[in-house]
PDB file of N, CA and C in Angstrom:
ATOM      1  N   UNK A   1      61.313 -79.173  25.765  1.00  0.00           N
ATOM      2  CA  UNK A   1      60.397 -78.075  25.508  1.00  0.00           C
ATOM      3  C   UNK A   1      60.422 -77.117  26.696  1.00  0.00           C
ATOM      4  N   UNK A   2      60.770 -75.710  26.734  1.00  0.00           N
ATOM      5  CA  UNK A   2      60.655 -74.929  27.460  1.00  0.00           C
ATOM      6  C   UNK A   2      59.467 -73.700  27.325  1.00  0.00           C
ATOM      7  N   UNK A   3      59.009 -73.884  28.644  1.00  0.00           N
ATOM      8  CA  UNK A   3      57.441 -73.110  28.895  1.00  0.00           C
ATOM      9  C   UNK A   3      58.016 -72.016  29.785  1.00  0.00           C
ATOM     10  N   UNK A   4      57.365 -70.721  29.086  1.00  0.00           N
ATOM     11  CA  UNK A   4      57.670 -69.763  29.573  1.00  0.00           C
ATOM     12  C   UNK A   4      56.283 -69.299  30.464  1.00  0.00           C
ATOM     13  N   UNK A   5      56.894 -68.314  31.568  1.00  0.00           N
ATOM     14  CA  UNK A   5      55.577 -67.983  32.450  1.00  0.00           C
ATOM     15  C   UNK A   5      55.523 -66.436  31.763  1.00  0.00           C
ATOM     16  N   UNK A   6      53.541 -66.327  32.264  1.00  0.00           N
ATOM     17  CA  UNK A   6      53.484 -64.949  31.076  1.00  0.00           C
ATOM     18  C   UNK A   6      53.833 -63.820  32.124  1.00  0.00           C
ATOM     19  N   UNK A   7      53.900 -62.820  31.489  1.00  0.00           N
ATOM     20  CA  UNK A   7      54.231 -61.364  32.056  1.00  0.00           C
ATOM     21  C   UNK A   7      53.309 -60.475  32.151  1.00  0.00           C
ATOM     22  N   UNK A   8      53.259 -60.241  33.273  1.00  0.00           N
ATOM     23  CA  UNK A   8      52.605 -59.077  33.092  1.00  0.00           C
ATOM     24  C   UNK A   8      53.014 -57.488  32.339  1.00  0.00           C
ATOM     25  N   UNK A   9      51.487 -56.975  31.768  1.00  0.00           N
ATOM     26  CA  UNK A   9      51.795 -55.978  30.635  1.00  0.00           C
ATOM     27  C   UNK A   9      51.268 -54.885  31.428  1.00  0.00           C
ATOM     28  N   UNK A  10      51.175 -53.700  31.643  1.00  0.00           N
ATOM     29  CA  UNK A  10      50.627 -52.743  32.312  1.00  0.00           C
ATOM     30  C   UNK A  10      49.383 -52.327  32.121  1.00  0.00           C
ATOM     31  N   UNK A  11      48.430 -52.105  32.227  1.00  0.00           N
ATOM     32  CA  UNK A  11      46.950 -51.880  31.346  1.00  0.00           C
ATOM     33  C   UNK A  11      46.628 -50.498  31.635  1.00  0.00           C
ATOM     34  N   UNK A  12      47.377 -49.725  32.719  1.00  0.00           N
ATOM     35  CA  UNK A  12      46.375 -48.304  32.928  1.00  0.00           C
ATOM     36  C   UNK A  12      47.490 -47.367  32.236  1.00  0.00           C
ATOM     37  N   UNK A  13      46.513 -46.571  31.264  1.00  0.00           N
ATOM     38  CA  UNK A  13      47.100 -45.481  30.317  1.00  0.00           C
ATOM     39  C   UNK A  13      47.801 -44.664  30.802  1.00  0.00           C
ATOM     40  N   UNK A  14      47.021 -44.456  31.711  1.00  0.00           N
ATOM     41  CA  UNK A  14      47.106 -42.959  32.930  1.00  0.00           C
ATOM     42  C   UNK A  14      48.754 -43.002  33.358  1.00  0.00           C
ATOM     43  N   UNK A  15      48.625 -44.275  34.476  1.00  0.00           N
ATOM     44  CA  UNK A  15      49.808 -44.943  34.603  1.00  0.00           C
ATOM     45  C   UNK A  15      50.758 -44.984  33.864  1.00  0.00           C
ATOM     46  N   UNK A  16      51.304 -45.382  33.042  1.00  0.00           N
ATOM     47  CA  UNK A  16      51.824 -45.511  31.601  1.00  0.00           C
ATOM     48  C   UNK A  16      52.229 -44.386  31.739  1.00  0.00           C
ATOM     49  N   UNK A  17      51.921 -43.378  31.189  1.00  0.00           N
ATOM     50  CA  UNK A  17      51.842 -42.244  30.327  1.00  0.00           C
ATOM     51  C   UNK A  17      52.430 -41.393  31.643  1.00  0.00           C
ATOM     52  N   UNK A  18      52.291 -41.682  33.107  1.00  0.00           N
ATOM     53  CA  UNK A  18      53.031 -40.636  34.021  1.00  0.00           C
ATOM     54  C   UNK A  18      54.015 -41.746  34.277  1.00  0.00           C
ATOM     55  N   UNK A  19      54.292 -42.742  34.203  1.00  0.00           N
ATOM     56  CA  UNK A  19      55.360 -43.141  33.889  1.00  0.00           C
ATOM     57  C   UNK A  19      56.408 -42.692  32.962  1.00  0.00           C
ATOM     58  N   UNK A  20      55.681 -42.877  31.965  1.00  0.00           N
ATOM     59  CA  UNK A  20      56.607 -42.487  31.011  1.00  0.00           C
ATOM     60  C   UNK A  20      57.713 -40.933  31.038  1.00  0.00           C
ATOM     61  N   UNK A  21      56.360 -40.268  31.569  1.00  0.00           N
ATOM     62  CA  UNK A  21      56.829 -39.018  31.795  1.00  0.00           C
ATOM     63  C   UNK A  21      57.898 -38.521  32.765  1.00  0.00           C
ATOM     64  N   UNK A  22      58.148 -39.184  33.833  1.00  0.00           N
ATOM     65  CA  UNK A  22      58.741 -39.103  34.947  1.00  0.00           C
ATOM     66  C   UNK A  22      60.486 -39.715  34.175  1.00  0.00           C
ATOM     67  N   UNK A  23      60.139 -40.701  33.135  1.00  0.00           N
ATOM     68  CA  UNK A  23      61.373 -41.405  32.777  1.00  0.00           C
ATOM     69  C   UNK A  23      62.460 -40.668  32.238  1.00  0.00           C
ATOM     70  N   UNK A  24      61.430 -39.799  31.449  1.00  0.00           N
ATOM     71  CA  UNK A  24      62.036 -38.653  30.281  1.00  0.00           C
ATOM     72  C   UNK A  24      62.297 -37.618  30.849  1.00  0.00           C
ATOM     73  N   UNK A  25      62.019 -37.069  32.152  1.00  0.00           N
ATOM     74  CA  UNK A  25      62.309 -36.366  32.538  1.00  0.00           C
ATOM     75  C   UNK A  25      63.918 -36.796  33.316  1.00  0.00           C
ATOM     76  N   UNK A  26      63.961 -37.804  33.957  1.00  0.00           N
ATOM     77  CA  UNK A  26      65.100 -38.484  34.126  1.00  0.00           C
ATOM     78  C   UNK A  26      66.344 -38.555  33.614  1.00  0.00           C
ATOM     79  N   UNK A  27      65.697 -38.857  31.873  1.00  0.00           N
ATOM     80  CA  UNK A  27      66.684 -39.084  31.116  1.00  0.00           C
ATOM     81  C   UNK A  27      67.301 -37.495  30.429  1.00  0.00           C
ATOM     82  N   UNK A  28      66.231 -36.455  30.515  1.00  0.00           N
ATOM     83  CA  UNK A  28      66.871 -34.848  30.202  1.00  0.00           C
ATOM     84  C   UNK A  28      68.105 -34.577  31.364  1.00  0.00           C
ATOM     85  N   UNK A  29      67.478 -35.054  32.735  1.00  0.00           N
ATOM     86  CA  UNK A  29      68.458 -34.397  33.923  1.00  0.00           C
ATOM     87  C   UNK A  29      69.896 -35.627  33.772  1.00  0.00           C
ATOM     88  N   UNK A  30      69.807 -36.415  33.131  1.00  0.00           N
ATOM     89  CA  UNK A  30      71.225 -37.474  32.658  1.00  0.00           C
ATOM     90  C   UNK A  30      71.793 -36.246  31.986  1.00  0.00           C
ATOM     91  N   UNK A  31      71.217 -36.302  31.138  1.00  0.00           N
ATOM     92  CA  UNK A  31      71.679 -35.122  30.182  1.00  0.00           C
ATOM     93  C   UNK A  31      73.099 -33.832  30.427  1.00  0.00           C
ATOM     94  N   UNK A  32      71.754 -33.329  31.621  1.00  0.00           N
ATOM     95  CA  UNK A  32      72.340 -32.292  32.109  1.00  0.00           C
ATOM     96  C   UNK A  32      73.507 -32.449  32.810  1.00  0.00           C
ATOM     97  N   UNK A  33      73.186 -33.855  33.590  1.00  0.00           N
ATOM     98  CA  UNK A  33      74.394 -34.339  34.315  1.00  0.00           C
ATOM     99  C   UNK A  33      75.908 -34.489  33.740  1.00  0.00           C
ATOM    100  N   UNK A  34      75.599 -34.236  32.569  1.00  0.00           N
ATOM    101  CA  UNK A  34      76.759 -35.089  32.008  1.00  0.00           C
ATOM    102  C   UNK A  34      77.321 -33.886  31.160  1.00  0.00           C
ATOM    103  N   UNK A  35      76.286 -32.552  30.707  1.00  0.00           N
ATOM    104  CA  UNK A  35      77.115 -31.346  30.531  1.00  0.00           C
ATOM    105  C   UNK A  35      77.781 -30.719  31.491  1.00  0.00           C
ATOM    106  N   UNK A  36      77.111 -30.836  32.731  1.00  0.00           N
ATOM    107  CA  UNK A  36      77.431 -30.024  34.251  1.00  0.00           C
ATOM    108  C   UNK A  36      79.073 -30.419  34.178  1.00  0.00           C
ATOM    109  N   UNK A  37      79.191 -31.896  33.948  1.00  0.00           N
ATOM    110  CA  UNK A  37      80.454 -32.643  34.082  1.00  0.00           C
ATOM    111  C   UNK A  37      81.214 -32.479  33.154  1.00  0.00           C
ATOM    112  N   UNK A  38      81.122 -32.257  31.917  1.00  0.00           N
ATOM    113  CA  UNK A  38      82.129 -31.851  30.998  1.00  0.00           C
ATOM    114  C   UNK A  38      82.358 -30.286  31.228  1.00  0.00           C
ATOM    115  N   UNK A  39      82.108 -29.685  31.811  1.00  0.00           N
ATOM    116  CA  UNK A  39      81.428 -27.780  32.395  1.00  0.00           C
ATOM    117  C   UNK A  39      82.412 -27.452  33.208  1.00  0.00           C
ATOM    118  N   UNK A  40      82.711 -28.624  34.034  1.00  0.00           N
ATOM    119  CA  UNK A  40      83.155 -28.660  35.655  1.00  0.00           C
ATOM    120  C   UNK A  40      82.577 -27.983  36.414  1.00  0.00           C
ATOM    121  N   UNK A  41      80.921 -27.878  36.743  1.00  0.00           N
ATOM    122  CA  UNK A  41      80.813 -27.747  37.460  1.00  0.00           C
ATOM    123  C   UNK A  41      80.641 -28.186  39.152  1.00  0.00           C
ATOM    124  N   UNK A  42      80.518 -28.019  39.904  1.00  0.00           N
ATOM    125  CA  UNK A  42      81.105 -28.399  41.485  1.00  0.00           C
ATOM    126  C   UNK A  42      80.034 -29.554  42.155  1.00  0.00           C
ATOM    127  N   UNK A  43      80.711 -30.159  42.289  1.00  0.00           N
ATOM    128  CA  UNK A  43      80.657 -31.903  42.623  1.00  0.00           C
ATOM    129  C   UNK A  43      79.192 -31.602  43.721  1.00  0.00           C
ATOM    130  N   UNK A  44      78.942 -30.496  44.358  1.00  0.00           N
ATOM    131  CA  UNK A  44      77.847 -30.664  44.891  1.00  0.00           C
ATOM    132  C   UNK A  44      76.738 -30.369  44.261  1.00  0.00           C
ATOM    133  N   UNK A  45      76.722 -29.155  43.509  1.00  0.00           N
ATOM    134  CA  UNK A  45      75.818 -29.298  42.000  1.00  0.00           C
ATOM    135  C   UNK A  45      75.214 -30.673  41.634  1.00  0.00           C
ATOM    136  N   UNK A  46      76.725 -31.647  41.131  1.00  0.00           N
ATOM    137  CA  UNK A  46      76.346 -32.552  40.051  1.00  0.00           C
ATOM    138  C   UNK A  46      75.497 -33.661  40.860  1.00  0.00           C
ATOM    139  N   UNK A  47      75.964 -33.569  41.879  1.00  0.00           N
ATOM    140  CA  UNK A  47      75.207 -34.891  43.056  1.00  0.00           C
ATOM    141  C   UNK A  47      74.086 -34.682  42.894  1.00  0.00           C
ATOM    142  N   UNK A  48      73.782 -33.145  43.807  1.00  0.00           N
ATOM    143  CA  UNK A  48      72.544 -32.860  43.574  1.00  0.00           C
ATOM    144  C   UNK A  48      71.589 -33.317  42.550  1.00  0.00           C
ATOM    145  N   UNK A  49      71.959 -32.837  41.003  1.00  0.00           N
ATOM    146  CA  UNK A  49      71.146 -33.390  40.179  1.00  0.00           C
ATOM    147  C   UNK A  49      71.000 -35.026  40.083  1.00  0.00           C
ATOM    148  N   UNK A  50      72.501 -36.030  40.699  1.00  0.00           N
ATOM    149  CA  UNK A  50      72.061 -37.264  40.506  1.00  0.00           C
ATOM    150  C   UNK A  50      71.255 -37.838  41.234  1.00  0.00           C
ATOM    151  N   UNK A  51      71.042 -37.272  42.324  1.00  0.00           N
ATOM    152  CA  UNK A  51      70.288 -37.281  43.516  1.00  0.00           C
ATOM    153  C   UNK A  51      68.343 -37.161  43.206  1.00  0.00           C
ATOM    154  N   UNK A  52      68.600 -36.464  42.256  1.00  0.00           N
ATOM    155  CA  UNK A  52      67.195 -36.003  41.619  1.00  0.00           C
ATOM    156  C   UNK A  52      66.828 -37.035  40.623  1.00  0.00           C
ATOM    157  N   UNK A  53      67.766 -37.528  39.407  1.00  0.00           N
ATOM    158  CA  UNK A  53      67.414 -38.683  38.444  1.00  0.00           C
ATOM    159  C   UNK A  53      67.428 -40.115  39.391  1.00  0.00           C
ATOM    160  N   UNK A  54      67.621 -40.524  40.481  1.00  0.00           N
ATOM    161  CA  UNK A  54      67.562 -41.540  40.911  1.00  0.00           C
ATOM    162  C   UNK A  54      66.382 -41.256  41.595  1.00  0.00           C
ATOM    163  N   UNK A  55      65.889 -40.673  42.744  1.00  0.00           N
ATOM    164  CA  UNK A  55      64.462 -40.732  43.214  1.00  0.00           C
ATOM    165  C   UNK A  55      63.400 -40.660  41.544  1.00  0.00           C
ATOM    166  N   UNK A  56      63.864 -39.846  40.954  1.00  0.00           N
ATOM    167  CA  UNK A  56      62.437 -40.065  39.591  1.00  0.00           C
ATOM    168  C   UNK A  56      62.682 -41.305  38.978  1.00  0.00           C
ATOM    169  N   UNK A  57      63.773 -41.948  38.675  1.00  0.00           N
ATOM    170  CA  UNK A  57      63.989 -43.623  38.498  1.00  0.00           C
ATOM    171  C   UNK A  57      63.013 -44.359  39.410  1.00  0.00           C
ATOM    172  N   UNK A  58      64.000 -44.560  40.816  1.00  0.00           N
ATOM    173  CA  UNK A  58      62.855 -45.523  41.954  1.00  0.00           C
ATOM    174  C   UNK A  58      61.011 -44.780  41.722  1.00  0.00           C
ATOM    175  N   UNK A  59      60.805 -43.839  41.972  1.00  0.00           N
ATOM    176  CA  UNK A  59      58.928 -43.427  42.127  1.00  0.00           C
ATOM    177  C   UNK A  59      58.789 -43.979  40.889  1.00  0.00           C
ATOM    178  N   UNK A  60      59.459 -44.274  39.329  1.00  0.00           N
ATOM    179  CA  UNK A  60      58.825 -44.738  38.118  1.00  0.00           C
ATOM    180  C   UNK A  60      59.211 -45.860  38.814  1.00  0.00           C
ATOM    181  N   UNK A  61      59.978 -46.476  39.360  1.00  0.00           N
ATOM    182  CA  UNK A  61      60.228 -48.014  38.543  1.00  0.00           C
ATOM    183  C   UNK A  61      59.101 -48.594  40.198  1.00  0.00           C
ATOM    184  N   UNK A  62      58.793 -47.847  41.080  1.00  0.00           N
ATOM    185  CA  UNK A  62      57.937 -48.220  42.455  1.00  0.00           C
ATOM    186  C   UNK A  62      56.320 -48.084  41.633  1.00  0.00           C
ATOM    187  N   UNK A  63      55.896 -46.825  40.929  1.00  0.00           N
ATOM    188  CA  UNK A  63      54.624 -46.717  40.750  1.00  0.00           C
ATOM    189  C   UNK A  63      54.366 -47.946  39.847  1.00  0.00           C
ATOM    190  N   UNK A  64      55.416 -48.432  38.684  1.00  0.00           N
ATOM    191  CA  UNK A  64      55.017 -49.220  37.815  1.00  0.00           C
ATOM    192  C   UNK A  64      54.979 -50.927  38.570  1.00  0.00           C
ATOM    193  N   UNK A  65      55.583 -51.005  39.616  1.00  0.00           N
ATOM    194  CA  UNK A  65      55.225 -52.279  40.259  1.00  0.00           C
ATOM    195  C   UNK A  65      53.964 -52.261  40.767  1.00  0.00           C
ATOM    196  N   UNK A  66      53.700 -51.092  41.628  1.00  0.00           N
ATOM    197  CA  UNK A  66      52.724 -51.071  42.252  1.00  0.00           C
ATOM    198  C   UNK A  66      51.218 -51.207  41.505  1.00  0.00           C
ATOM    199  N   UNK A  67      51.727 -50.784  40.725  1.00  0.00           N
ATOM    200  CA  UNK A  67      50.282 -50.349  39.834  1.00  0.00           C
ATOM    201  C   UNK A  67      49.847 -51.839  38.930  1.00  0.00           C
ATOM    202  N   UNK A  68      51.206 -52.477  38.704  1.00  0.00           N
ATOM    203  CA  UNK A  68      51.109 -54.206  38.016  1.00  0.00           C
ATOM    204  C   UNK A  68      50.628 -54.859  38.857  1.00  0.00           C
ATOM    205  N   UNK A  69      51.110 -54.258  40.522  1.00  0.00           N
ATOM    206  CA  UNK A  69      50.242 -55.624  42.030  1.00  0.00           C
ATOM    207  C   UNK A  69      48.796 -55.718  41.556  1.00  0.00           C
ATOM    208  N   UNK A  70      48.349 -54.503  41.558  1.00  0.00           N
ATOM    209  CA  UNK A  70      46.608 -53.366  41.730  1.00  0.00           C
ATOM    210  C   UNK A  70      46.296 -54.883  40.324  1.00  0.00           C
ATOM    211  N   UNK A  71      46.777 -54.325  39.111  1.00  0.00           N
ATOM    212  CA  UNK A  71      46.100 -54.892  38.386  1.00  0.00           C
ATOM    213  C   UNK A  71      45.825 -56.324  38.396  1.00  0.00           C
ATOM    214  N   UNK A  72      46.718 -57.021  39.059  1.00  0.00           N
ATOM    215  CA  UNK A  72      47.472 -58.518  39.259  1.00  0.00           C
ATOM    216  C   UNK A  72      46.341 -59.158  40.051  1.00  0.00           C
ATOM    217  N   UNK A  73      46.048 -58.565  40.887  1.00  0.00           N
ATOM    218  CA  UNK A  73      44.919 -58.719  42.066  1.00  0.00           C
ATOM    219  C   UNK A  73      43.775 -58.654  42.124  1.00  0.00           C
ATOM    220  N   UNK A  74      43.321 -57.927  40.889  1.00  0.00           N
ATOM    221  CA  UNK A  74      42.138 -57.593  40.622  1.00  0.00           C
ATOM    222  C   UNK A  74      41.497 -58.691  39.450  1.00  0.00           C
ATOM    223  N   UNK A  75      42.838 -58.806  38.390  1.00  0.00           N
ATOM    224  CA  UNK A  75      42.502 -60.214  37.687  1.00  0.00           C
ATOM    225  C   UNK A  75      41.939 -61.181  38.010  1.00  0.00           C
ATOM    226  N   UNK A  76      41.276 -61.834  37.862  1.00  0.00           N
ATOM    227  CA  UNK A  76      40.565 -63.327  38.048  1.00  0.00           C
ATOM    228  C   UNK A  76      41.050 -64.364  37.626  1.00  0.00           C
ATOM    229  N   UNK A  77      41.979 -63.936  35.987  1.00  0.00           N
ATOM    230  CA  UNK A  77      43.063 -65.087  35.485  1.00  0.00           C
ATOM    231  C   UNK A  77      44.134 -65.000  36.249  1.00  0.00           C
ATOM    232  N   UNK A  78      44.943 -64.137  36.978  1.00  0.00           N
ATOM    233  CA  UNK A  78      46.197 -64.158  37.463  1.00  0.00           C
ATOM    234  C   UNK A  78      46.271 -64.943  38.466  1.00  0.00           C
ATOM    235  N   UNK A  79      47.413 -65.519  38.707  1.00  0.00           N
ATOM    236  CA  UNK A  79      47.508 -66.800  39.844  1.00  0.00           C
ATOM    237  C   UNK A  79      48.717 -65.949  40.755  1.00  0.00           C
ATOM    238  N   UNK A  80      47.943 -65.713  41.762  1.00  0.00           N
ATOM    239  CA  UNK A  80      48.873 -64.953  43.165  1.00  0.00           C
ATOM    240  C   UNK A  80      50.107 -65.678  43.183  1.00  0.00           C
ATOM    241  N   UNK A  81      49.988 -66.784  43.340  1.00  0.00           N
ATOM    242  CA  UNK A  81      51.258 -67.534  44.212  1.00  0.00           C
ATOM    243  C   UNK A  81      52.024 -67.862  42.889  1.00  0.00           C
ATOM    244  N   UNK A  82      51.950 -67.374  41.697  1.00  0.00           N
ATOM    245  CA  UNK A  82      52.860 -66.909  40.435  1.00  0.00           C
ATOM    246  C   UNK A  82      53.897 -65.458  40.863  1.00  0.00           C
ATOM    247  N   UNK A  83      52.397 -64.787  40.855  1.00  0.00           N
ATOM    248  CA  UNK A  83      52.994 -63.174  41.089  1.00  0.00           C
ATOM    249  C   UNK A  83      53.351 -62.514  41.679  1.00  0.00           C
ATOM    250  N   UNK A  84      53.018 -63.069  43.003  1.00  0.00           N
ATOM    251  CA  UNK A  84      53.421 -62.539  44.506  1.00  0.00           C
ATOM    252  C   UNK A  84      54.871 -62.167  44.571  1.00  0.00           C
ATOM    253  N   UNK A  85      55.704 -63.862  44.238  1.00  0.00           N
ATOM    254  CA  UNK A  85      57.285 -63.818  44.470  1.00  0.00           C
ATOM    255  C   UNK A  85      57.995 -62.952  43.681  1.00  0.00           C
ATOM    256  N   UNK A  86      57.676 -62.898  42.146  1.00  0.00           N
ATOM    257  CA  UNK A  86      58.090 -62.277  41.060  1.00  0.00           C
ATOM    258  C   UNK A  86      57.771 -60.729  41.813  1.00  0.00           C
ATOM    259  N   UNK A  87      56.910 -60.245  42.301  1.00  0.00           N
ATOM    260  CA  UNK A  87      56.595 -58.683  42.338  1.00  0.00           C
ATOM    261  C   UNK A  87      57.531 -58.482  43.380  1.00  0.00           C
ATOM    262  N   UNK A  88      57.587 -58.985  44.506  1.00  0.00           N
ATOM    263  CA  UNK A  88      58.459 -59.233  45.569  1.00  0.00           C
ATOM    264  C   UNK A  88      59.889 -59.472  45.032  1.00  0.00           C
ATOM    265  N   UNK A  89      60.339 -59.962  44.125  1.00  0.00           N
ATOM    266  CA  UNK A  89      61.420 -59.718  43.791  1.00  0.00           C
ATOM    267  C   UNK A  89      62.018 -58.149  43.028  1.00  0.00           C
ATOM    268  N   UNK A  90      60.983 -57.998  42.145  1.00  0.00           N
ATOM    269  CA  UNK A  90      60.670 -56.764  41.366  1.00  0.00           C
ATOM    270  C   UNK A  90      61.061 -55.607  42.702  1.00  0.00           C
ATOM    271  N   UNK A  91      60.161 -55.610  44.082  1.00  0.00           N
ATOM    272  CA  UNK A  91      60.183 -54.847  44.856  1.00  0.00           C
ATOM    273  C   UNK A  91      62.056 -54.986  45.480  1.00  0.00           C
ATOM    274  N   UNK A  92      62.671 -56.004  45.461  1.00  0.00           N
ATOM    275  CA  UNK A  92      63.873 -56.178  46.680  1.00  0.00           C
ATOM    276  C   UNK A  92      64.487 -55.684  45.462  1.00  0.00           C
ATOM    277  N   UNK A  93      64.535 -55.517  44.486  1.00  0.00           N
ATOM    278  CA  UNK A  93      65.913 -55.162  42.952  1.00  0.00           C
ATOM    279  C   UNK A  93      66.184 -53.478  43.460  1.00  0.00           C
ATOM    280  N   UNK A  94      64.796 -53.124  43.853  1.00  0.00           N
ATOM    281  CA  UNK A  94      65.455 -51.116  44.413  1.00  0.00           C
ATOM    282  C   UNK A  94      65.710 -50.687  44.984  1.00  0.00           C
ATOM    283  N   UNK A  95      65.749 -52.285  46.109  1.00  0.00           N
ATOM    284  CA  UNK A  95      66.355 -51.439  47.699  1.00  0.00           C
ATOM    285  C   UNK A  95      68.008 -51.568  47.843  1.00  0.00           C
TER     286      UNK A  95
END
């Protein structure tokens, strides 16, 4: 029998929702990235923009850890020495 450990789900809307937003914005400048490149336009251009979808990647994929610690901590059901390592791992995957 295999027991799975639970996950945390995100609970703040707010959060969420500028998450989300930051993602999609991400995923338009892929976009662009990838007309710039069929375009030819000049390799410092295209950086530039990849340069831009990777910081809005890390601040989403940093606010959404951060914001799972906040909630994690504040729980009364959550067991730290569960979540600690897992978030801590979550945190070493973006450096």
């Amino acid at each position: 029998m295999t027991t799975t450990t639970p996950r945390h789900v995100l609970q703040d809307q707010a959060q969420v929702e500028a998450i989300t937003k930051r993602v999609k914005r991400a995923h338009g400048q892929m976009g662009a990235i990838v007309r710039m490149l069929e375009e030819g336009r000049s390799c410092e251009d295209i950086v530039t923009q990849m340069a831009a979808v990777a910081k809005a990647v890390n601040t989403a994929a940093f606010t959404l850890i951060s914001t799972s610690l906040k909630e994690c901590l504040v729980d009364t059901e959550s067991n730290p020495d569960d979540i600690v390592p897992r978030l801590q791992k979550l945190f070493l995957s973006l450096a």
